[in-house]
N, C-alpha and C. Protein backbone atom coordinates (compact mmCIF):
# COMPACT_ATOMS: atom_id res chain seq x y z
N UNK A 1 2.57 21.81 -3.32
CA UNK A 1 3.45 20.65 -3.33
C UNK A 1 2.88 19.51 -2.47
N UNK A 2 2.46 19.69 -1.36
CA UNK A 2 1.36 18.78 -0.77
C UNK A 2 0.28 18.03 -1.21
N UNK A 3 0.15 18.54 -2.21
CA UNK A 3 -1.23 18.21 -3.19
C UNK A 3 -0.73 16.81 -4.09
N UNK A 4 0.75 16.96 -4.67
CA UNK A 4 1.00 16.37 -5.41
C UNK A 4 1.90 15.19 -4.76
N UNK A 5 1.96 15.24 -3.13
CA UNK A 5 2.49 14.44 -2.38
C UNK A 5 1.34 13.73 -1.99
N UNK A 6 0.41 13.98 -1.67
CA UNK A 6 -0.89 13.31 -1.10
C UNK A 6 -1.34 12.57 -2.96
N UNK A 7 -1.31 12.91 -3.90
CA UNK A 7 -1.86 12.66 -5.07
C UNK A 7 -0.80 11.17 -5.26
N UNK A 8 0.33 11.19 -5.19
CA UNK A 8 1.20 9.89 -4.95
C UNK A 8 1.19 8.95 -4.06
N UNK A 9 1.06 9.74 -2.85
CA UNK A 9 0.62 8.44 -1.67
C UNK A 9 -0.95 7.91 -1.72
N UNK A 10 -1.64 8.45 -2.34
CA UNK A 10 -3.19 8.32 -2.30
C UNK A 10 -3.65 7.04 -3.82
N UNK A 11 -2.55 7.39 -4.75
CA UNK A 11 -2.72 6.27 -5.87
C UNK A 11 -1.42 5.05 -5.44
N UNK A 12 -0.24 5.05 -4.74
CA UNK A 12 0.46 4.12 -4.36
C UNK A 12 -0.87 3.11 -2.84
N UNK A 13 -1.59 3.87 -2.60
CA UNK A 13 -2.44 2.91 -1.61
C UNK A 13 -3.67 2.36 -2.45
N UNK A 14 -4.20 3.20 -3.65
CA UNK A 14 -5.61 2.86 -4.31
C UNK A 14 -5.17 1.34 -5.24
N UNK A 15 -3.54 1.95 -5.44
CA UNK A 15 -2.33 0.41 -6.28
C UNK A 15 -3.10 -0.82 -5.22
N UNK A 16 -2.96 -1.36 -4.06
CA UNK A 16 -3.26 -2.01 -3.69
C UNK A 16 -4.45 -3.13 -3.72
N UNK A 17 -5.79 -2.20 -3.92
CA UNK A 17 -7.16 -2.72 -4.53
C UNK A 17 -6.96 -3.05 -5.99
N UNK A 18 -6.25 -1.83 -6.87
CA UNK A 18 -5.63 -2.42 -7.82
C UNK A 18 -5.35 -3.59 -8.35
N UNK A 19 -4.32 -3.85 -7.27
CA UNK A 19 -3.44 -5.50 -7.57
C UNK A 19 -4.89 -6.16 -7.40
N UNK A 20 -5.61 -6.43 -5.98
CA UNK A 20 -5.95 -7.43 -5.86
C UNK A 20 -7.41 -7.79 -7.07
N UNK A 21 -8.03 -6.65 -7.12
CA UNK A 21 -8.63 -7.05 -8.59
C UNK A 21 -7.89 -7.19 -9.42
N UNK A 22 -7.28 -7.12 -10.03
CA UNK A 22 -6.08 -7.08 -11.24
C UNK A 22 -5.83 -8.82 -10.90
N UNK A 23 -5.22 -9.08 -9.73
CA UNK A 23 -4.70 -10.85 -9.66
C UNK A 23 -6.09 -11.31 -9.47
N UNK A 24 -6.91 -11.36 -8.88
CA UNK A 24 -7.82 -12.06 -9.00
C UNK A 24 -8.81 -12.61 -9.74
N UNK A 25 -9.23 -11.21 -11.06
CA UNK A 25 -10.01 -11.19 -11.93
C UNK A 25 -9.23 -11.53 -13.06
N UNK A 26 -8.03 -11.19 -13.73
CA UNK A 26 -7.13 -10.85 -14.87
C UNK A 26 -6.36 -11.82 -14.49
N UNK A 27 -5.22 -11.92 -13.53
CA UNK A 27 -4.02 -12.75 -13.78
C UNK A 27 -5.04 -14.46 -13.36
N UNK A 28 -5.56 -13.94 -12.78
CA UNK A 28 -6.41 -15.79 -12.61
C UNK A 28 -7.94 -15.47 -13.11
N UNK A 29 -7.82 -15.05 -14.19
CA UNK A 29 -8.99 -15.18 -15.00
C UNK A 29 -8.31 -15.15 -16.47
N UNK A 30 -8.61 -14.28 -17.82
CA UNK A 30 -8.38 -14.45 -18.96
C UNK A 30 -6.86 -14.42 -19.17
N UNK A 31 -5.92 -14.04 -17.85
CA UNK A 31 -4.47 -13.84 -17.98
C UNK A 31 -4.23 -14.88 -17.98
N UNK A 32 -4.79 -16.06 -17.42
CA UNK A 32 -3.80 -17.14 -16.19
C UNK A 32 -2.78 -17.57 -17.61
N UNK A 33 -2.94 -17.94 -18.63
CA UNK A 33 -1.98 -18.55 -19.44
C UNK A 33 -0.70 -17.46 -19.23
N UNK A 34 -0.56 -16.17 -18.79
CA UNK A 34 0.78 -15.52 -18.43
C UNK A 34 1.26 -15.97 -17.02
N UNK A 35 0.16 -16.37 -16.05
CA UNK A 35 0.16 -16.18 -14.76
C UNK A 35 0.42 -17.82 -14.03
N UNK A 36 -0.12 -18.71 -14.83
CA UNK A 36 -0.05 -20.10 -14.69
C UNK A 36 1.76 -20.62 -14.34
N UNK A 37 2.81 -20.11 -14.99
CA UNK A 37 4.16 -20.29 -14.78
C UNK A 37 4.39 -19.90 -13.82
N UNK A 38 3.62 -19.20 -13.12
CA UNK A 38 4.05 -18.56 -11.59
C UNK A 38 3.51 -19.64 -10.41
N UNK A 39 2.68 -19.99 -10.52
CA UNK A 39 2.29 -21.53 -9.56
C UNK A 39 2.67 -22.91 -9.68
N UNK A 40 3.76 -22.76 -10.08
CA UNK A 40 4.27 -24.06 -10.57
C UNK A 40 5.45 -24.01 -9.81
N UNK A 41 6.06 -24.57 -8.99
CA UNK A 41 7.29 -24.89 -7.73
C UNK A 41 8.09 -25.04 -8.82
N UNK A 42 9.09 -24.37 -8.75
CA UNK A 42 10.65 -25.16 -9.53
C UNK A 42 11.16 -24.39 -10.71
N UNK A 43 9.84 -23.42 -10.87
CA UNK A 43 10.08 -22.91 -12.41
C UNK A 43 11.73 -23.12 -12.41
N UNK A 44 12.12 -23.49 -13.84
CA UNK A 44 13.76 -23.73 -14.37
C UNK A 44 14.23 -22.38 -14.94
N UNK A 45 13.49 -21.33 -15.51
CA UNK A 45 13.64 -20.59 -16.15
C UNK A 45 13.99 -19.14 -15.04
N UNK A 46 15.23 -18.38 -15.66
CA UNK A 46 15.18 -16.63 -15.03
C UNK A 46 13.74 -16.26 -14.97
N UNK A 47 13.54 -16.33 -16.02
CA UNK A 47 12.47 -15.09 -16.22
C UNK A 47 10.80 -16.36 -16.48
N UNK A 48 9.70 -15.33 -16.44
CA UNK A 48 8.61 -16.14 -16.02
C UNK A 48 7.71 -15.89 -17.39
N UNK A 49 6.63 -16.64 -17.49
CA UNK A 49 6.24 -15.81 -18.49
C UNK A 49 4.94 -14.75 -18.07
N UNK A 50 4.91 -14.68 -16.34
CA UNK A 50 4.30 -13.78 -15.38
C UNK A 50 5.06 -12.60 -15.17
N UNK A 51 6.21 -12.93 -15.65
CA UNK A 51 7.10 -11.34 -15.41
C UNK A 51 6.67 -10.24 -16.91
N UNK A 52 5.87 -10.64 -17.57
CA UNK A 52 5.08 -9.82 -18.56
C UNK A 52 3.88 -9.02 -17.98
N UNK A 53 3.41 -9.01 -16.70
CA UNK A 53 2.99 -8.35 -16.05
C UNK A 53 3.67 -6.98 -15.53
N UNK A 54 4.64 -6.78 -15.59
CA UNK A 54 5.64 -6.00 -15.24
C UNK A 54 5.31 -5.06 -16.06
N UNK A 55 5.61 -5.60 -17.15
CA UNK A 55 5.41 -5.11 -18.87
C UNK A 55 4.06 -3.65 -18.45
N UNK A 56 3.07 -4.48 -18.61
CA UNK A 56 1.46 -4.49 -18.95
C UNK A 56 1.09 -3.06 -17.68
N UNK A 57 1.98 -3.80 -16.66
CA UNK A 57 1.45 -2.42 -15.29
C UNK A 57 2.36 -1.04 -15.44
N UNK A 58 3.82 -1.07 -16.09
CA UNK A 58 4.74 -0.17 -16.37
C UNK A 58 3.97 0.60 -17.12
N UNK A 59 2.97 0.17 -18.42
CA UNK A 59 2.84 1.20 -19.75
C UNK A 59 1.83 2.51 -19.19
N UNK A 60 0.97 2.35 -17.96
CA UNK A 60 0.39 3.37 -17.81
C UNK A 60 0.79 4.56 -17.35
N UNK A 61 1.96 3.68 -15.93
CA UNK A 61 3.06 4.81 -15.17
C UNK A 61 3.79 5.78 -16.74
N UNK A 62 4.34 5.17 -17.15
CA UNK A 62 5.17 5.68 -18.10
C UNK A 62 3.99 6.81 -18.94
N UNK A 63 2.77 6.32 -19.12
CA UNK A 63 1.91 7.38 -19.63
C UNK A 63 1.74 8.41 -19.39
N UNK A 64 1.71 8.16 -17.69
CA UNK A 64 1.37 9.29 -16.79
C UNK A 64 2.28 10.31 -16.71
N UNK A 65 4.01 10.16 -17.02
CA UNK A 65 5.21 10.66 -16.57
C UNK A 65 4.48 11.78 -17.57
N UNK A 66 4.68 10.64 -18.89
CA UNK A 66 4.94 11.50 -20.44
C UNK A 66 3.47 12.99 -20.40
N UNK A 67 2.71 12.44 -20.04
CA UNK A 67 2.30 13.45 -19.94
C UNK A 67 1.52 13.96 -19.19
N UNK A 68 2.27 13.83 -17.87
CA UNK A 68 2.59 14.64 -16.60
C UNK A 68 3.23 15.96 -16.82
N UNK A 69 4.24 15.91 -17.48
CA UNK A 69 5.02 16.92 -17.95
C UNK A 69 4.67 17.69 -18.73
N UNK A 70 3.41 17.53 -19.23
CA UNK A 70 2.71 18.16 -20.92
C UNK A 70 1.64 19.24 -20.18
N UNK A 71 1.51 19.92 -20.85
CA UNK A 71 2.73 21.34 -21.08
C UNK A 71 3.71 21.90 -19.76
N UNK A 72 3.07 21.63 -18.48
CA UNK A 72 4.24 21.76 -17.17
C UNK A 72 3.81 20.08 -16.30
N UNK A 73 4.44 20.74 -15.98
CA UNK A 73 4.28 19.22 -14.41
C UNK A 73 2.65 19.57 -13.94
N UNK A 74 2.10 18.26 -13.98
CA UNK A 74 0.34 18.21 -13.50
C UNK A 74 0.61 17.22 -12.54
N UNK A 75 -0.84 16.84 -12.17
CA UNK A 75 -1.18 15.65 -11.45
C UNK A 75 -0.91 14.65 -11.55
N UNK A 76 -0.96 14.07 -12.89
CA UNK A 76 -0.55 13.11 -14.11
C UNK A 76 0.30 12.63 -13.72
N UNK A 77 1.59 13.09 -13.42
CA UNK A 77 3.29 12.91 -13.23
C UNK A 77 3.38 11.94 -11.39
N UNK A 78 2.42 12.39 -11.08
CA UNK A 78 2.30 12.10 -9.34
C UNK A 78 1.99 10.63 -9.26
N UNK A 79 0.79 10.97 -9.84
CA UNK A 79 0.03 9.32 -10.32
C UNK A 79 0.98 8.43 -10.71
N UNK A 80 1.40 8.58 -11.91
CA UNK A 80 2.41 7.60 -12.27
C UNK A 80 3.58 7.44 -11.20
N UNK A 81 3.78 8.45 -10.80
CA UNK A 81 4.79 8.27 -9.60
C UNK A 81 4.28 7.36 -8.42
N UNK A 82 3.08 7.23 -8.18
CA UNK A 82 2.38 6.52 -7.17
C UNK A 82 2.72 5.17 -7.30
N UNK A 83 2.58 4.78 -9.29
CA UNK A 83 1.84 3.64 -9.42
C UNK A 83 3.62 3.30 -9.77
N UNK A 84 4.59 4.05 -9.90
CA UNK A 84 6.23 3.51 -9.51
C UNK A 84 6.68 2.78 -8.88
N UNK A 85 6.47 3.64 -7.66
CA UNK A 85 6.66 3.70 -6.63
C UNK A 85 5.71 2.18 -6.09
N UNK A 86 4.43 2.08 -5.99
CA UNK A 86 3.86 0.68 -5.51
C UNK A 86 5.01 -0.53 -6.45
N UNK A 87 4.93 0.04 -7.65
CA UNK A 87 5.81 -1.37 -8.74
C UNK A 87 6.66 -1.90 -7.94
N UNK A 88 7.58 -0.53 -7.51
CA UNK A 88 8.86 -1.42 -7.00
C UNK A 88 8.72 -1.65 -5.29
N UNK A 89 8.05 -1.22 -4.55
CA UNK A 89 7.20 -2.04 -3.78
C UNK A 89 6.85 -3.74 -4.07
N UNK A 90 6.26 -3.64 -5.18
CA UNK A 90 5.60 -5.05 -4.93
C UNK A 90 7.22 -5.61 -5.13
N UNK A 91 7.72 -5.41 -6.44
CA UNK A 91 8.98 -6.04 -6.75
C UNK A 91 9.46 -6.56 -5.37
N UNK A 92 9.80 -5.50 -4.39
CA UNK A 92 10.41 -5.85 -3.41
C UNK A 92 9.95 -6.94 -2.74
N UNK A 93 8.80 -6.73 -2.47
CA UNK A 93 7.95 -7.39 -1.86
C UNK A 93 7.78 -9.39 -2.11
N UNK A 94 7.19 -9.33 -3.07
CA UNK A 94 6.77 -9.98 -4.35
C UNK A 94 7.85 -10.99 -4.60
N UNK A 95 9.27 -10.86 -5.32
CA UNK A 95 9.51 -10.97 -6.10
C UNK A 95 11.06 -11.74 -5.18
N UNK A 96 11.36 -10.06 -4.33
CA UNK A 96 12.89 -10.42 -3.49
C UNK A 96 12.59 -11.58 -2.13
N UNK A 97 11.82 -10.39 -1.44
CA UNK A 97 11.28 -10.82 -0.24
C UNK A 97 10.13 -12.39 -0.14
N UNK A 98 9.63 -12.50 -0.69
CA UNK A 98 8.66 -14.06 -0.62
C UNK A 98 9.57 -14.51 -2.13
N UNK A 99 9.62 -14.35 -2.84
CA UNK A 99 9.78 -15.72 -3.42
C UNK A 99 11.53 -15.58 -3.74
N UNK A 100 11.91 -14.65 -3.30
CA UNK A 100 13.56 -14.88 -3.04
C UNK A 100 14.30 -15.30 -4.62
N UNK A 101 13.49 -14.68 -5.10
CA UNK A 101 14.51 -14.68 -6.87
C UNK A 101 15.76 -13.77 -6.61
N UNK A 102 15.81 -12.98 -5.80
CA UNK A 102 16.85 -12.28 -5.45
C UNK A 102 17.57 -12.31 -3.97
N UNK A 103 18.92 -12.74 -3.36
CA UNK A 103 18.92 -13.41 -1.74
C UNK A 103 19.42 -11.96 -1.59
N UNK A 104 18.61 -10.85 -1.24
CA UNK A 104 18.43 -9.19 -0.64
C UNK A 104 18.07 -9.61 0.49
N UNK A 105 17.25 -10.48 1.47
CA UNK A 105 16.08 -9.87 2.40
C UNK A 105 16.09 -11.14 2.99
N UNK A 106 17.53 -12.12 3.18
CA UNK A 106 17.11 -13.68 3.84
C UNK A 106 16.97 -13.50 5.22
N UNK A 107 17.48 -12.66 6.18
CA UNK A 107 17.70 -12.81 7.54
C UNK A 107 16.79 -11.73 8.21
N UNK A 108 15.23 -11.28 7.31
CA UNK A 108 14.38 -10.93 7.89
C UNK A 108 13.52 -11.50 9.06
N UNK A 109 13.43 -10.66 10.37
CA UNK A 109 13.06 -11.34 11.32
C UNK A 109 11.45 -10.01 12.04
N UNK A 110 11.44 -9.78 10.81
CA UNK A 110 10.24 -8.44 11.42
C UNK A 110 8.04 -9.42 10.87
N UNK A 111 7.81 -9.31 11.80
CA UNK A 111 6.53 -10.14 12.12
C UNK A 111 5.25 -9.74 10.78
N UNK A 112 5.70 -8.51 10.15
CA UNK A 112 4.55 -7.80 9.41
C UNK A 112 5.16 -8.51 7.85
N UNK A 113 6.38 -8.78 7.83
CA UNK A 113 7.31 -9.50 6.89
C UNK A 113 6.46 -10.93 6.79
N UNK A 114 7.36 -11.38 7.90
CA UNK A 114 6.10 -13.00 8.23
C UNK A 114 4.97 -13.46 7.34
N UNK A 115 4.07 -12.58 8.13
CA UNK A 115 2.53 -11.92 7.81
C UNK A 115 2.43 -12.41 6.28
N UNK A 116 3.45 -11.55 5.62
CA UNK A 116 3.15 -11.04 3.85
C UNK A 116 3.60 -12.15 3.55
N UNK A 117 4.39 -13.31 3.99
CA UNK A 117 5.12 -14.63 3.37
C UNK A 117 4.40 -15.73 3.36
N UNK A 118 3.42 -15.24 4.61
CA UNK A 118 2.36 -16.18 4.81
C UNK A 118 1.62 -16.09 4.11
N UNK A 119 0.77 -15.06 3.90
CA UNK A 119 -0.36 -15.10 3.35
C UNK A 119 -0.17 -15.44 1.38
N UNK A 120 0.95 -15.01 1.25
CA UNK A 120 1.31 -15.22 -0.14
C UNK A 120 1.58 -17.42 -0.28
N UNK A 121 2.23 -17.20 0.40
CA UNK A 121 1.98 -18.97 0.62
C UNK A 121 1.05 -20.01 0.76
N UNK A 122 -0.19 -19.05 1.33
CA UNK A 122 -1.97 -19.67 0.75
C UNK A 122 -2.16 -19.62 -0.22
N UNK A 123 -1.75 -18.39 -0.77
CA UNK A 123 -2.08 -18.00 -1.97
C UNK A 123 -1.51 -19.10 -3.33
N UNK A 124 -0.54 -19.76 -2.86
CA UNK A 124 0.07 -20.68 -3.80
C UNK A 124 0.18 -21.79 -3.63
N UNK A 125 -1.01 -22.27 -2.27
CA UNK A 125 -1.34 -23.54 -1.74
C UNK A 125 -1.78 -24.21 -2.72
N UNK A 126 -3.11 -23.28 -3.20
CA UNK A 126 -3.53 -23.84 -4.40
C UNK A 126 -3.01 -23.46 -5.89
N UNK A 127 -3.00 -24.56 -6.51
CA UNK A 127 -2.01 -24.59 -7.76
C UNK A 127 -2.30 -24.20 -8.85
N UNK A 128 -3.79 -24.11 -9.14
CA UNK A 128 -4.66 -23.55 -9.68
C UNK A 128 -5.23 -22.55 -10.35
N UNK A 129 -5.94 -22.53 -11.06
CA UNK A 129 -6.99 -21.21 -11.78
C UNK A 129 -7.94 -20.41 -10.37
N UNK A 130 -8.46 -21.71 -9.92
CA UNK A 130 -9.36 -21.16 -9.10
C UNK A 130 -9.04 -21.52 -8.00
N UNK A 131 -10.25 -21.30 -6.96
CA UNK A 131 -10.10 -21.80 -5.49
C UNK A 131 -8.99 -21.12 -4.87
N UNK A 132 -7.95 -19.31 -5.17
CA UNK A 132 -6.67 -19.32 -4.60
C UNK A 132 -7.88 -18.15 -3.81
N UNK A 133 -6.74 -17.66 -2.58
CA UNK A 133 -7.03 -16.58 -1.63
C UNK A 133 -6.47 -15.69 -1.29
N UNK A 134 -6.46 -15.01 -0.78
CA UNK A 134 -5.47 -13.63 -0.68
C UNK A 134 -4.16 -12.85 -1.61
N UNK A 135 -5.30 -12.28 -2.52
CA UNK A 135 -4.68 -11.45 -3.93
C UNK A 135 -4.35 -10.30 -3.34
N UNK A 136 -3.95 -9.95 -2.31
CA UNK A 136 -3.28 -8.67 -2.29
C UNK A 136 -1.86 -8.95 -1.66
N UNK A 137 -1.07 -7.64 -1.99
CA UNK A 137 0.24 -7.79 -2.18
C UNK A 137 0.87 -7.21 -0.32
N UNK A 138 0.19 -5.80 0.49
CA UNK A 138 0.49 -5.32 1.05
C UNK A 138 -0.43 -5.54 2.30
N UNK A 139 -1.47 -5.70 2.06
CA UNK A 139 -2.39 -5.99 2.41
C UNK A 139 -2.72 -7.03 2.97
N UNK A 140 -2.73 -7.70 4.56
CA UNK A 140 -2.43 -9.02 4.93
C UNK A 140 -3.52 -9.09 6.09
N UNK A 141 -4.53 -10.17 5.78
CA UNK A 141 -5.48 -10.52 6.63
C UNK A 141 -5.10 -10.45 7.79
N UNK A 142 -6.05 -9.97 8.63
CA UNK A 142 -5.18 -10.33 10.37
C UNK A 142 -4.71 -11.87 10.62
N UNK A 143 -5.90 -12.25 10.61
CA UNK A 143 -5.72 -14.08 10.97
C UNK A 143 -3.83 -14.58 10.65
N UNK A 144 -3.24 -13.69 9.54
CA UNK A 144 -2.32 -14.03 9.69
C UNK A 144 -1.09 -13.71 10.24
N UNK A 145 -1.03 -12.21 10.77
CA UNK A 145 -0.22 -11.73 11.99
C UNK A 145 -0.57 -12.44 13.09
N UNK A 146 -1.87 -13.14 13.39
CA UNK A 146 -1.92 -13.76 14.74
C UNK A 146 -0.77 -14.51 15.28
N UNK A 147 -0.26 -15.05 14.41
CA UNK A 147 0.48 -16.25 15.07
C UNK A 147 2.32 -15.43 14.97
N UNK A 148 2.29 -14.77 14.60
CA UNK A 148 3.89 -13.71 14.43
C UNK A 148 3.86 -12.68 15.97
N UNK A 149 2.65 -12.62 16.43
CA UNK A 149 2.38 -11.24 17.16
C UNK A 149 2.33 -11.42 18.16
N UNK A 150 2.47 -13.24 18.72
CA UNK A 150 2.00 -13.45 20.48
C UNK A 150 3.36 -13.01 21.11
C-alpha cells in the first residue's frame, strides 16, 4: 500500500514539470489560440476558452482510473490519482486562489500564498505569446518569497 501511496505523491510532484512544459511549450506555443483568453484582463465571459484545458489534462487521469482497475487495482489507478489530485490543486490554486473566479481564499495572509500570486502576476505582466516567465503552478522562484519572508 505504500507503493501505491509513494506512486501518487511521486506523479502529483512529476504534475508540476508537467504543467510547466505543458504552459510553456503547448498553452503558449501551438495552444495559445485556447490560452490567449486567459491574458486578457476583464475576460466578460464564466467560462474561458482556456478552461478547455481542464478538458485535455482530465482525459488521461480518467484513463488511468479506467484501467487502473483492469483486471484488479494496479499502478495505473495511483497515477491518475496523482494527476487528480495535482488538477484540483492547481484549480485551487490557479483558478480560486490567484485569479479569484471563486471568493473561497480572500483573507489569505500565509507568505508561500503571496509567493504563488506573485509569481503568477509576472507571468501575466506580459500579455503575450512570448516573452512570459514563470510557467509553473506550485513551484515559486525564491526571488519571490524574498520580499513576503523579511
Amino acid at each position: 500500500m505504500i507503493v501505491f501511496a509513494l506512486v501518487t505523491l511521486g506523479t502529483f510532484i512529476l504534475m508540476e514539470g508537467i504543467t510547466w512544459c505543458t504552459h510553456k511549450y503547448v498553452m503558449h506555443g501551438f495552444g495559445w489560440f485556447l490560452h490567449e483568453d486567459h491574458h486578457q484582463p476583464g475576460y466578460p465571459h464564466v467560462f474561458e476558452k482556456n478552461d478547455a484545458f481542464f478538458i485535455v489534462f482530465a482525459i488521461p487521469s480518467m484513463m488511468l482510473f479506467f484501467f487502473g482497475i483492469r483486471p484488479e487495482l494496479n499502478f495505473l489507478f495511483f497515477i491518475g490519482l496523482g494527476i487528480l489530485c495535482y488538477g484540483v490543486a492547481y484549480f485551487l490554486i490557479h483558478d480560486v486562489l490567484i485569479h479569484r473566479r471563486f471568493k473561497w481564499f480572500d483573507k489569505t495572509d500565509n507568505w508561500y500564498f503571496k509567493a504563488l500570486r506573485k509569481a503568477h502576476k509576472i507571468h501575466h505582466k506580459n500579455m503575450g505569446k512570448h516573452e512570459s516567465q514563470c510557467f509553473g503552478m506550485l513551484y515559486v522562484p525564491m526571488k519571490y518569497f524574498k520580499e513576503y519572508l523579511k
